[in-house]
C-alpha atoms as a PDB file:
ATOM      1  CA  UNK A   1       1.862   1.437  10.000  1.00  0.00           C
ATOM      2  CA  UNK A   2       2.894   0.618  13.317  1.00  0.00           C
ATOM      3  CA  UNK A   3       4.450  -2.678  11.779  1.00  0.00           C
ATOM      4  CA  UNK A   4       7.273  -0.563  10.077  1.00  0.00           C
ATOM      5  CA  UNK A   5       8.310   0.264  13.936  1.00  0.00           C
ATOM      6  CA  UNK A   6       7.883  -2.914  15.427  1.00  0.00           C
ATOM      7  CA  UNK A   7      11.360  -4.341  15.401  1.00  0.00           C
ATOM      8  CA  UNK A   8      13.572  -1.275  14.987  1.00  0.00           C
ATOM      9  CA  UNK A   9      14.047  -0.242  18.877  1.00  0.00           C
ATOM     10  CA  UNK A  10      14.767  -4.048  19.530  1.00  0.00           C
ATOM     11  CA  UNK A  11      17.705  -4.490  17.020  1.00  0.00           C
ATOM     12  CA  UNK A  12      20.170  -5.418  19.478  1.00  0.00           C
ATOM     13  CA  UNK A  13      17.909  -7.918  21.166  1.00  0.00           C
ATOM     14  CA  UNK A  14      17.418  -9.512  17.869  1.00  0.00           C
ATOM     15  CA  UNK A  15      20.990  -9.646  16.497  1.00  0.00           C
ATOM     16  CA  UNK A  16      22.175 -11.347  19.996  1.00  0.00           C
ATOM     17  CA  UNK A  17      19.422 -13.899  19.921  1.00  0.00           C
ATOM     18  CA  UNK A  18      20.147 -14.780  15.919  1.00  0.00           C
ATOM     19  CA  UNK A  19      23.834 -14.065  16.453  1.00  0.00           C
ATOM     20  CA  UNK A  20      23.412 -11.701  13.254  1.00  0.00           C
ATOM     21  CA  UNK A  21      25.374  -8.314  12.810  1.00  0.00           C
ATOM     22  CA  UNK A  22      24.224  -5.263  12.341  1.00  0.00           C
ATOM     23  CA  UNK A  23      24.375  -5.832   8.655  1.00  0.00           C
ATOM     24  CA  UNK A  24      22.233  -8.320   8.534  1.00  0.00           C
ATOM     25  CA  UNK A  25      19.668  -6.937  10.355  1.00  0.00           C
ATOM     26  CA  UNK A  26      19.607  -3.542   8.074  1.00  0.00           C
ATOM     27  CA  UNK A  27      19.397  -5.911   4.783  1.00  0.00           C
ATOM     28  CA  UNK A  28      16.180  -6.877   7.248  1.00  0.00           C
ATOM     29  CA  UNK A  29      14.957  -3.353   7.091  1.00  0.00           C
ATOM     30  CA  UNK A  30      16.269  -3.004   3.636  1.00  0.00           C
ATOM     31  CA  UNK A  31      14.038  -5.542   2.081  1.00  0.00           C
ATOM     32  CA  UNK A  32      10.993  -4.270   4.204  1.00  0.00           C
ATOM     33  CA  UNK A  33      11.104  -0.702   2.632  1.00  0.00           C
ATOM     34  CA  UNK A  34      12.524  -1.843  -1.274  1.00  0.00           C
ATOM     35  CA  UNK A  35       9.420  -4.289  -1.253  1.00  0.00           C
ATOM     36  CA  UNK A  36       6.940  -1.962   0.067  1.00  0.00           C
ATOM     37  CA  UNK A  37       7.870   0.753  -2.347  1.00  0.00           C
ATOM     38  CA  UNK A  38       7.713  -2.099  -5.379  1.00  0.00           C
ATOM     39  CA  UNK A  39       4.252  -3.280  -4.373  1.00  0.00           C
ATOM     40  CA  UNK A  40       3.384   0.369  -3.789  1.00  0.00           C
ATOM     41  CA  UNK A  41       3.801   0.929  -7.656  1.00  0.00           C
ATOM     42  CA  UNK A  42       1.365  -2.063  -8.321  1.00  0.00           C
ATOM     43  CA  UNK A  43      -0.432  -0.987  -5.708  1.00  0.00           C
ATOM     44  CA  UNK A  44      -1.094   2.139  -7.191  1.00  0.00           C
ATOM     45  CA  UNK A  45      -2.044   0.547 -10.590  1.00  0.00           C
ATOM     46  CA  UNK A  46      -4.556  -1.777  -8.722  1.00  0.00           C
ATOM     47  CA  UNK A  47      -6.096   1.378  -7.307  1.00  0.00           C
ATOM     48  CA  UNK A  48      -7.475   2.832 -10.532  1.00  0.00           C
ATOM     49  CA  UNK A  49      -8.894  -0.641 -11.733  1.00  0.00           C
ATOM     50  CA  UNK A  50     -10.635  -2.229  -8.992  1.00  0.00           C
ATOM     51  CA  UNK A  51     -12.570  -1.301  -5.501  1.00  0.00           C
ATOM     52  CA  UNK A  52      -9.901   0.539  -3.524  1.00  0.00           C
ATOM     53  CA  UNK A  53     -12.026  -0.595  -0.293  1.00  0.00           C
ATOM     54  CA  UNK A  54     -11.992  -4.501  -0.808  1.00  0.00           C
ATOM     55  CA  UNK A  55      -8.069  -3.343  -1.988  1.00  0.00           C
ATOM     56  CA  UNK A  56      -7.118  -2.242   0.951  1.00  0.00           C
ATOM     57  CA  UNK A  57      -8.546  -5.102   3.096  1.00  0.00           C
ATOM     58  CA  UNK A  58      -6.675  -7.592   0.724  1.00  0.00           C
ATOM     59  CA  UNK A  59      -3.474  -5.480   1.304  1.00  0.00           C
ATOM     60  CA  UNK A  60      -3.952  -5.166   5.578  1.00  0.00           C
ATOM     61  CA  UNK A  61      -4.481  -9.124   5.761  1.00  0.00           C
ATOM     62  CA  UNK A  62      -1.467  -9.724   3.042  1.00  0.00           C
ATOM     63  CA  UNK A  63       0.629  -7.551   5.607  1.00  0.00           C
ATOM     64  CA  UNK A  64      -0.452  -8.383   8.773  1.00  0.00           C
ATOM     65  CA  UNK A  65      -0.571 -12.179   8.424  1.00  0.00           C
ATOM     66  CA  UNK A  66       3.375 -12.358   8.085  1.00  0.00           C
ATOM     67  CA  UNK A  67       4.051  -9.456  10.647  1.00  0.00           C
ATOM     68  CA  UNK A  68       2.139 -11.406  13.574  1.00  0.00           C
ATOM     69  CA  UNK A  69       3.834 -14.748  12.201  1.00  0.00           C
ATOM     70  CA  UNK A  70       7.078 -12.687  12.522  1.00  0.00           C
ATOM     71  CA  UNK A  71       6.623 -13.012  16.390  1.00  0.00           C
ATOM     72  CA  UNK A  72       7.184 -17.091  16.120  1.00  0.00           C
ATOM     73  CA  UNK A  73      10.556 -16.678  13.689  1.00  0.00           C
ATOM     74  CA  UNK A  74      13.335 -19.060  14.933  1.00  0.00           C
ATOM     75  CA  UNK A  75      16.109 -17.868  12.441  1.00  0.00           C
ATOM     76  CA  UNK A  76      17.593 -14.931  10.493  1.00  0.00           C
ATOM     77  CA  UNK A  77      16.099 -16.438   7.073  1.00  0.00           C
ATOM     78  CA  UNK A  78      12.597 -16.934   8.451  1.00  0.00           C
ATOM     79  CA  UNK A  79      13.009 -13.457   9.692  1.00  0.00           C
ATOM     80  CA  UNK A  80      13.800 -12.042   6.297  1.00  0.00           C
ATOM     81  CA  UNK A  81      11.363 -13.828   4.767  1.00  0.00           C
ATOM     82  CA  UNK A  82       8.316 -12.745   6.285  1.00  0.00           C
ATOM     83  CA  UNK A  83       9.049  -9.102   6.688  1.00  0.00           C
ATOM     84  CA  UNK A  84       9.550  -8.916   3.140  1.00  0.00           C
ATOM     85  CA  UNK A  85       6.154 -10.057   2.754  1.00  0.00           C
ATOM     86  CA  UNK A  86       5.023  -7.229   5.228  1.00  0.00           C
ATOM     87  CA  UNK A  87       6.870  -4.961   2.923  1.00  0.00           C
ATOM     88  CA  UNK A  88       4.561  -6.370   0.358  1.00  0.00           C
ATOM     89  CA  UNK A  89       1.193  -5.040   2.451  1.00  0.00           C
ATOM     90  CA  UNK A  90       2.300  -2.016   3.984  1.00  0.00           C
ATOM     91  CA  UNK A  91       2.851  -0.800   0.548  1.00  0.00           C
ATOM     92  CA  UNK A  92      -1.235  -0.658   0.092  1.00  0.00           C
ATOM     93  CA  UNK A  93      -1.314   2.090   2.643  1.00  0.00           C
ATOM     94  CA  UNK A  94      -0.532   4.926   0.755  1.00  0.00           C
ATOM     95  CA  UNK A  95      -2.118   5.008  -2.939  1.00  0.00           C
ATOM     96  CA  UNK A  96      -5.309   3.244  -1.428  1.00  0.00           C
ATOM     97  CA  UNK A  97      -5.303   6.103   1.061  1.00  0.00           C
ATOM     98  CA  UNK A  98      -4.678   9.000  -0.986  1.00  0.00           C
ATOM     99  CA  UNK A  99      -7.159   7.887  -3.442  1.00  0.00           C
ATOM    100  CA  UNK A 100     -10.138   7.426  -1.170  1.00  0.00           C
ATOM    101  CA  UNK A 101      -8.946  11.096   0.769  1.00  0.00           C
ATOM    102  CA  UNK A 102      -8.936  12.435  -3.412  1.00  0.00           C
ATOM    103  CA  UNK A 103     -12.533  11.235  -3.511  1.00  0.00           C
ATOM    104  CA  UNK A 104     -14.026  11.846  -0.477  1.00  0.00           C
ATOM    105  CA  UNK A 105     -12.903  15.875   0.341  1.00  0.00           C
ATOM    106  CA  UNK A 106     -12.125  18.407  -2.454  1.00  0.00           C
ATOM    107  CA  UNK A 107      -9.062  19.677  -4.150  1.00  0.00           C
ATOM    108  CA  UNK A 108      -9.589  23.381  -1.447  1.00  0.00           C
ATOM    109  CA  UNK A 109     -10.157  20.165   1.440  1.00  0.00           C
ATOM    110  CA  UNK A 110      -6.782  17.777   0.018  1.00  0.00           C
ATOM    111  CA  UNK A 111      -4.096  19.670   1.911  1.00  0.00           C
ATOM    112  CA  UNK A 112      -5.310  19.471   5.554  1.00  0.00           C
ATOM    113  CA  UNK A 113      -6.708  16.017   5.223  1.00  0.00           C
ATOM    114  CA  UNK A 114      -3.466  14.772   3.465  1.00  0.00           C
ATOM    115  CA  UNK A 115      -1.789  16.779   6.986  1.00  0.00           C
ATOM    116  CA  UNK A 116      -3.791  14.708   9.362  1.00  0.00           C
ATOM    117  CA  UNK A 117      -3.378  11.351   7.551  1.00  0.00           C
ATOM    118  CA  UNK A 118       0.620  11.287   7.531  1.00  0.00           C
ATOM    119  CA  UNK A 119       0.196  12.605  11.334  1.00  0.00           C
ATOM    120  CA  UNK A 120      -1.871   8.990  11.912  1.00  0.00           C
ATOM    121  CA  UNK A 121       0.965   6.986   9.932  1.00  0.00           C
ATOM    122  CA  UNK A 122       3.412   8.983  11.794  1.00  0.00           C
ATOM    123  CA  UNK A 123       1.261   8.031  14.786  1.00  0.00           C
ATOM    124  CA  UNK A 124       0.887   4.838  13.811  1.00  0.00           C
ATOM    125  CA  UNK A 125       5.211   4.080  13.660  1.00  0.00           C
ATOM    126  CA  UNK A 126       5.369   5.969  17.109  1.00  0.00           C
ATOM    127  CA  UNK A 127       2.804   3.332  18.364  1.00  0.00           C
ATOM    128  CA  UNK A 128       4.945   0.529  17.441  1.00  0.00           C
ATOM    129  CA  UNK A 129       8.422   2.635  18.475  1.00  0.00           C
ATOM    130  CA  UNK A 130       6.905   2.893  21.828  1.00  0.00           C
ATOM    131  CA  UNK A 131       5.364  -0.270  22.128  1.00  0.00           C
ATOM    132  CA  UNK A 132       9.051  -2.527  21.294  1.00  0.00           C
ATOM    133  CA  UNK A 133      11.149   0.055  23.441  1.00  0.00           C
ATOM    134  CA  UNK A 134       8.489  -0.469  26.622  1.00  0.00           C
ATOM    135  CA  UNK A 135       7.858  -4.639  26.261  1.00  0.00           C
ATOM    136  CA  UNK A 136      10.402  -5.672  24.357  1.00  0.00           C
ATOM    137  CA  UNK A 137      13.480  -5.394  26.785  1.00  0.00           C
ATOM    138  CA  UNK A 138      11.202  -6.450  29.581  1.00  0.00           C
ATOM    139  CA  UNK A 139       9.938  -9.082  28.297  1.00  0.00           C
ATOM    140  CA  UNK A 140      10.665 -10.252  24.129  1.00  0.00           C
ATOM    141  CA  UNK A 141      10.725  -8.922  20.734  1.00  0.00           C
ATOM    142  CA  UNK A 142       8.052 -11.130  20.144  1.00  0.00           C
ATOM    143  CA  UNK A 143       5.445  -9.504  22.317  1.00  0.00           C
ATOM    144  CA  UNK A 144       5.129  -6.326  20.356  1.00  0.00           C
ATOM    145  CA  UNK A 145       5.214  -7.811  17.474  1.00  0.00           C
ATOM    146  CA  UNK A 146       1.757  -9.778  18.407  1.00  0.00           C
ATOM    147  CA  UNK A 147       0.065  -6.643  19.962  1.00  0.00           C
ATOM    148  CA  UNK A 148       0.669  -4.914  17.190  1.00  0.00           C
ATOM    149  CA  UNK A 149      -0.481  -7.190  14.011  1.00  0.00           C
ATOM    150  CA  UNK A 150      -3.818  -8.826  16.522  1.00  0.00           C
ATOM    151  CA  UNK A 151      -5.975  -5.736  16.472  1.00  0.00           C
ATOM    152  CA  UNK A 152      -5.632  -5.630  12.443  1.00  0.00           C
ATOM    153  CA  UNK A 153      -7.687  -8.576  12.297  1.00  0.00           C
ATOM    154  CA  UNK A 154     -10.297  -7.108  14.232  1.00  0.00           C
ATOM    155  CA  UNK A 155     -10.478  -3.912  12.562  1.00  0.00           C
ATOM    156  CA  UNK A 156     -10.199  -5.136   8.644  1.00  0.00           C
ATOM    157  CA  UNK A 157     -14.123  -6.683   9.507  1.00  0.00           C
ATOM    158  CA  UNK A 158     -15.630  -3.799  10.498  1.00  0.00           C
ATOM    159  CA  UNK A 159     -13.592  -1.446   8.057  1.00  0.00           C
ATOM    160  CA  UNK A 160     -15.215  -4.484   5.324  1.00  0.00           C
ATOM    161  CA  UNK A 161     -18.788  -3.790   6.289  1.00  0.00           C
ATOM    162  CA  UNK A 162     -18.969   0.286   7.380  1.00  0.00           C
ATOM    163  CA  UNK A 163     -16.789   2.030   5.204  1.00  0.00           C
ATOM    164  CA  UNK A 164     -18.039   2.930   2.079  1.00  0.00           C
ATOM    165  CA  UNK A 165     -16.168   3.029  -1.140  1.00  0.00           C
ATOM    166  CA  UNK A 166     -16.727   7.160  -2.749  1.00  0.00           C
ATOM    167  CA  UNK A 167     -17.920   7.608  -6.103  1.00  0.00           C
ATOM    168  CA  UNK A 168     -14.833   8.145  -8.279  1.00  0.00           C
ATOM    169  CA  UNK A 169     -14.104  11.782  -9.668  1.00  0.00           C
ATOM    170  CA  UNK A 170     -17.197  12.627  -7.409  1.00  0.00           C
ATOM    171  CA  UNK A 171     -15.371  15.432  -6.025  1.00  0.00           C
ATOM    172  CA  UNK A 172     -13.286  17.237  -9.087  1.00  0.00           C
ATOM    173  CA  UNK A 173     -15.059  20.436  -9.932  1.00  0.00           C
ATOM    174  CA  UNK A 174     -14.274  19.612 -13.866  1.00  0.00           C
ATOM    175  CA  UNK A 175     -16.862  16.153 -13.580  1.00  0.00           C
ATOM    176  CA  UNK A 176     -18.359  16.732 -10.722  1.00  0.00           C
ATOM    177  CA  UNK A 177     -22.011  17.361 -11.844  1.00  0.00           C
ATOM    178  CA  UNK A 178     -21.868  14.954 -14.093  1.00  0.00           C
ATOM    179  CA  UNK A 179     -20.990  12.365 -11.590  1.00  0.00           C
ATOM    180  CA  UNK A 180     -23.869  13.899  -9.523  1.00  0.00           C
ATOM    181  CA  UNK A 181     -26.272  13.461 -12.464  1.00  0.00           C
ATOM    182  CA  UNK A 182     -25.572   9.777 -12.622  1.00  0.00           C
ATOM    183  CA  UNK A 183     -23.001   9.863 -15.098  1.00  0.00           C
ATOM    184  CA  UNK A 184     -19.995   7.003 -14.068  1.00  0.00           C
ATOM    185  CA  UNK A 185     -16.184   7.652 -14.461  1.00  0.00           C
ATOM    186  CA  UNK A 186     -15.582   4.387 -16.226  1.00  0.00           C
ATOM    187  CA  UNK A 187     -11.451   4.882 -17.323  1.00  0.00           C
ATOM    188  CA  UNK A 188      -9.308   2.729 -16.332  1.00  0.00           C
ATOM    189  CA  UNK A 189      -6.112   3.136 -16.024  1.00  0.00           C
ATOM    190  CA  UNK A 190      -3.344   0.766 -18.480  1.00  0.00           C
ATOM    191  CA  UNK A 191       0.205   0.518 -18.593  1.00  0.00           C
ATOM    192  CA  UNK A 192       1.172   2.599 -21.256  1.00  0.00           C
ATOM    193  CA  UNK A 193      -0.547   5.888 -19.168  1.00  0.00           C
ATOM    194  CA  UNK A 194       3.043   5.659 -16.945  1.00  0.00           C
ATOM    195  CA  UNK A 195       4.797   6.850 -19.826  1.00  0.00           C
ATOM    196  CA  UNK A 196       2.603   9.677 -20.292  1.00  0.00           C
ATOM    197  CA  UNK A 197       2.893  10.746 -16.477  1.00  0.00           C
ATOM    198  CA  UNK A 198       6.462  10.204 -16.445  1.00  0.00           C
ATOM    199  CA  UNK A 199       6.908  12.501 -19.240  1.00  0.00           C
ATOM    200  CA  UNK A 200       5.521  15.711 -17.422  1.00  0.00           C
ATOM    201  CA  UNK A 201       7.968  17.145 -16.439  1.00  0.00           C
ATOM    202  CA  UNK A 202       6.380  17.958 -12.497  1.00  0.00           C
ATOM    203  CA  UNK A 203       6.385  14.521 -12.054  1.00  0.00           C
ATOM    204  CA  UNK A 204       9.356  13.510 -13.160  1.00  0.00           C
ATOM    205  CA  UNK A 205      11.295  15.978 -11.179  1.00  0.00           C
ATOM    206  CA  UNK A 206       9.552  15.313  -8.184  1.00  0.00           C
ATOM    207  CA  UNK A 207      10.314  12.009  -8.557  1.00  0.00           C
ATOM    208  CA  UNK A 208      13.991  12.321  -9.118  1.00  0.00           C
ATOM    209  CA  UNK A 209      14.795  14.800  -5.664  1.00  0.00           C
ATOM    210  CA  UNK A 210      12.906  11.722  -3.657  1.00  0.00           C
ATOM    211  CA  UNK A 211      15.151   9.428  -4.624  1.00  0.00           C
ATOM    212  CA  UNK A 212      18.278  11.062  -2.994  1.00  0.00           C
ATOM    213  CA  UNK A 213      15.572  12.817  -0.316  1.00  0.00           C
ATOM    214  CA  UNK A 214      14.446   9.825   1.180  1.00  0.00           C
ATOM    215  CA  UNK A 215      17.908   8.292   1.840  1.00  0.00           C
ATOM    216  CA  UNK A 216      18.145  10.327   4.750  1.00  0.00           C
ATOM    217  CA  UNK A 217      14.768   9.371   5.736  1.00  0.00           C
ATOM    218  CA  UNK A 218      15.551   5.570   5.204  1.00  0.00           C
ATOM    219  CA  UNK A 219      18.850   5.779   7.572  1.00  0.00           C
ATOM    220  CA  UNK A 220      17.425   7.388  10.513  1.00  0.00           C
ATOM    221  CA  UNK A 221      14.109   6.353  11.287  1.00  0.00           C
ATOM    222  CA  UNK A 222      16.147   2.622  10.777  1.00  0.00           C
ATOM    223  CA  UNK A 223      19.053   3.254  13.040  1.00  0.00           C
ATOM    224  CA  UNK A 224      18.784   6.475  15.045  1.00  0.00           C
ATOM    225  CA  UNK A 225      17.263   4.446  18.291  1.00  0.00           C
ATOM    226  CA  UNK A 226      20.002   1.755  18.077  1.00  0.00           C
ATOM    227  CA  UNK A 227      22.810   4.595  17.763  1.00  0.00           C
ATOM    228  CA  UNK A 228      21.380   6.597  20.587  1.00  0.00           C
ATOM    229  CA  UNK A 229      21.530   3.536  22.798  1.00  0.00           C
ATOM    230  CA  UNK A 230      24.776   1.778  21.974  1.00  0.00           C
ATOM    231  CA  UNK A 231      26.870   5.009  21.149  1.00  0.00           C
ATOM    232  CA  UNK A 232      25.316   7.325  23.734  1.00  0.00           C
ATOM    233  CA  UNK A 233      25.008   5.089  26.320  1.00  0.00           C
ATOM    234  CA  UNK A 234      21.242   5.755  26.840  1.00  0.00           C
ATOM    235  CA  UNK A 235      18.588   2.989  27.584  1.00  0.00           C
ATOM    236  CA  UNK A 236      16.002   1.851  24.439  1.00  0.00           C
ATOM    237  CA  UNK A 237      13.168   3.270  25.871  1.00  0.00           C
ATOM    238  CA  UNK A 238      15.105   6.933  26.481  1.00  0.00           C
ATOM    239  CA  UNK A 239      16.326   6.649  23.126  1.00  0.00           C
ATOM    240  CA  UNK A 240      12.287   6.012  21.678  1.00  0.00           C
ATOM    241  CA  UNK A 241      11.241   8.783  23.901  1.00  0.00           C
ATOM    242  CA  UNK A 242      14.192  11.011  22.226  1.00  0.00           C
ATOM    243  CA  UNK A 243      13.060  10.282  18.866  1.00  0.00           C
ATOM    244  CA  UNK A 244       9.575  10.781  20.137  1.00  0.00           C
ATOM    245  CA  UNK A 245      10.007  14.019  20.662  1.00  0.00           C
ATOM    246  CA  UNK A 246      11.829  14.593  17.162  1.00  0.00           C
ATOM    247  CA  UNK A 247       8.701  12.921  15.272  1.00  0.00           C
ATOM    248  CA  UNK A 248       6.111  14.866  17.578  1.00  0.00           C
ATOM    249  CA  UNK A 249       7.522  17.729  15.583  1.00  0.00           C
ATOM    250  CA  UNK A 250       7.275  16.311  12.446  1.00  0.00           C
ATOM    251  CA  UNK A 251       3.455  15.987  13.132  1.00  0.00           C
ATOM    252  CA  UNK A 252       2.894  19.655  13.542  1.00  0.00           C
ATOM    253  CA  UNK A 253       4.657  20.050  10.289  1.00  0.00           C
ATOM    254  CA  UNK A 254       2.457  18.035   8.691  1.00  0.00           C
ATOM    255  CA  UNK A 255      -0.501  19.102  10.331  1.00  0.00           C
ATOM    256  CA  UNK A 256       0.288  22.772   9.899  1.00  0.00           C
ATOM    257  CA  UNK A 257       1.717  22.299   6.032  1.00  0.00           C
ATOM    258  CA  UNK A 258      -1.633  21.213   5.216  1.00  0.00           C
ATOM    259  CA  UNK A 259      -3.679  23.835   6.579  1.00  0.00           C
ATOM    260  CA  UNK A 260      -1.253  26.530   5.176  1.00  0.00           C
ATOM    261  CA  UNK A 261      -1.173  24.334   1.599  1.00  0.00           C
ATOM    262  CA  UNK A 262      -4.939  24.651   1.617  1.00  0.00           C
ATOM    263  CA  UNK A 263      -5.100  28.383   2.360  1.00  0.00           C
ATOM    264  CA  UNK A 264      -2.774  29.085  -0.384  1.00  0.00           C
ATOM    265  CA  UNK A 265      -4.364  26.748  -2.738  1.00  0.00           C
ATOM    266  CA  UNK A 266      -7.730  28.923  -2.474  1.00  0.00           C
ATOM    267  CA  UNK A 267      -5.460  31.930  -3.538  1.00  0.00           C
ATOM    268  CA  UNK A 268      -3.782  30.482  -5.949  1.00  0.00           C
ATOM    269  CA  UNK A 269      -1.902  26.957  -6.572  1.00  0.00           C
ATOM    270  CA  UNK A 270       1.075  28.212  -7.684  1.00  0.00           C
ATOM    271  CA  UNK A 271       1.877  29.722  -4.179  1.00  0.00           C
ATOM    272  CA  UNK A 272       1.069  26.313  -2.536  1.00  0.00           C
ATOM    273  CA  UNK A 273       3.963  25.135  -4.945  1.00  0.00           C
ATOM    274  CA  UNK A 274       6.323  27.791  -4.265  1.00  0.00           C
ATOM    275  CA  UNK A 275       5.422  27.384  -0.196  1.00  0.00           C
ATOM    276  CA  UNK A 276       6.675  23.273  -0.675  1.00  0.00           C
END
């Protein structure tokens, strides 16, 4: 998650090295986030056929191998090119995730888990804020890049060999003794079930106020560190550590939305609706 950080304090570095405009460098961005939310669609179908723990080791590696090669790039197209195939990984993250978390804690469990795993991504793009805005103007762009994408290859191994992949449906009260019996879920998902899920209407309202939702949440996190530091006058790293302190909030929202999702859950789901 880091990865989606990476570059962003270090904008101005890059467009004087590639002689590139700002423009340029947000269609960078631009293709990073329209390709991750693609691939997070297929993704997501992936997830409900096949092992969502060899998945997600498949996705890391198909994400990580262009972000560290990002750190050798020599021109704006070979720039382009490979964070668009970071895009491509980084959208594994979040259906692999949320299915394993839906299958390893119960529905009662869902909302303070779900709090403390957007606190790690949130974590995890603070890492890579803080990690551009410290090296990068000392040293390169490049650097951060590398220490960010190296320990992935480390990590994927061990995640390969000690996690272990839950039991589908082994935690929804409606199967769950079943499963416990020895009784497998065996459906698989298929194509034609996205017209059925589109068609309630939950999920296609909830899909249609993100569209316009996440705009906001495209812009900023993109350009609020370059705009701090080239309208404002401040340095990069006072302009990470001011949108530090903006995200560290956004972790206790998370954090405490999930615990207060869960308590109303218990009570009664609409509340935890009509408390979102």
């Amino acid at each position: 998650i880091a990865d989606q950080a990476i570059l962003i304090p270090n904008y101005l570095l890059i467009e004087k090295e590639f002689g590139i405009k700002h423009a340029q460098v947000g269609a960078v961005s631009s293709i990073f986030i329209v390709i991750g939310a693609v691939s997070a669609i297929l993704w997501g179908y992936w997830v409900d056929k096949y092992s969502r723990k060899q998945l997600l080791v498949f996705g890391v590696l198909v994400g990580e191998i262009p972000c560290f090669l990002t750190a050798f790039t020599q021109n704006y197209i070979q720039l382009f090119l490979v964070r668009a195939l970071t895009g491509m990984g980084i959208g594994v993250i979040l259906p692999v995730g949320y299915s394993l978390l839906g299958d390893y804690f119960p529905p009662q469990e869902r909302g303070k888990i779900a709090g403390w795993f957007i606190s790690a991504v949130t974590l995890g793009y603070l890492l890579g804020a803080v990690l551009a805005a410290t090296i990068g103007p000392r040293l390169s762009w490049r650097y951060p890049v590398i220490l960010c994408s190296t320990p992935n290859f480390i990590l994927v191994p061990f995640f390969h060999f000690l996690a272990k992949e839950p039991v589908r449906g082994g935690t929804e009260s409606e199967i769950k003794e079943l499963v416990s019996s020895g009784v497998a879920y065996l459906y698989k998902v298929k194509l034609r079930d996205f017209k059925r899920i589109i068609s309630i209407r939950t999920n296609l309202f909830l899909n249609l106020q993100s569209i316009p939702g996440c705009i906001l949440w495209g812009i900023l996190p993109t350009w609020v560190i370059t705009f701090i530091a080239k309208e404002k006058g401040f340095t990069i790293t006072t302009a990470t550590v001011i949108v530090l302190i903006f995200a560290m909030a956004r972790i206790g929202g998370n954090l405490c939305g999930g615990y207060v999702g869960d308590h109303l859950y218990k009570r009664s789901p609409i509340q935890q609706i009509n408390f979102c």
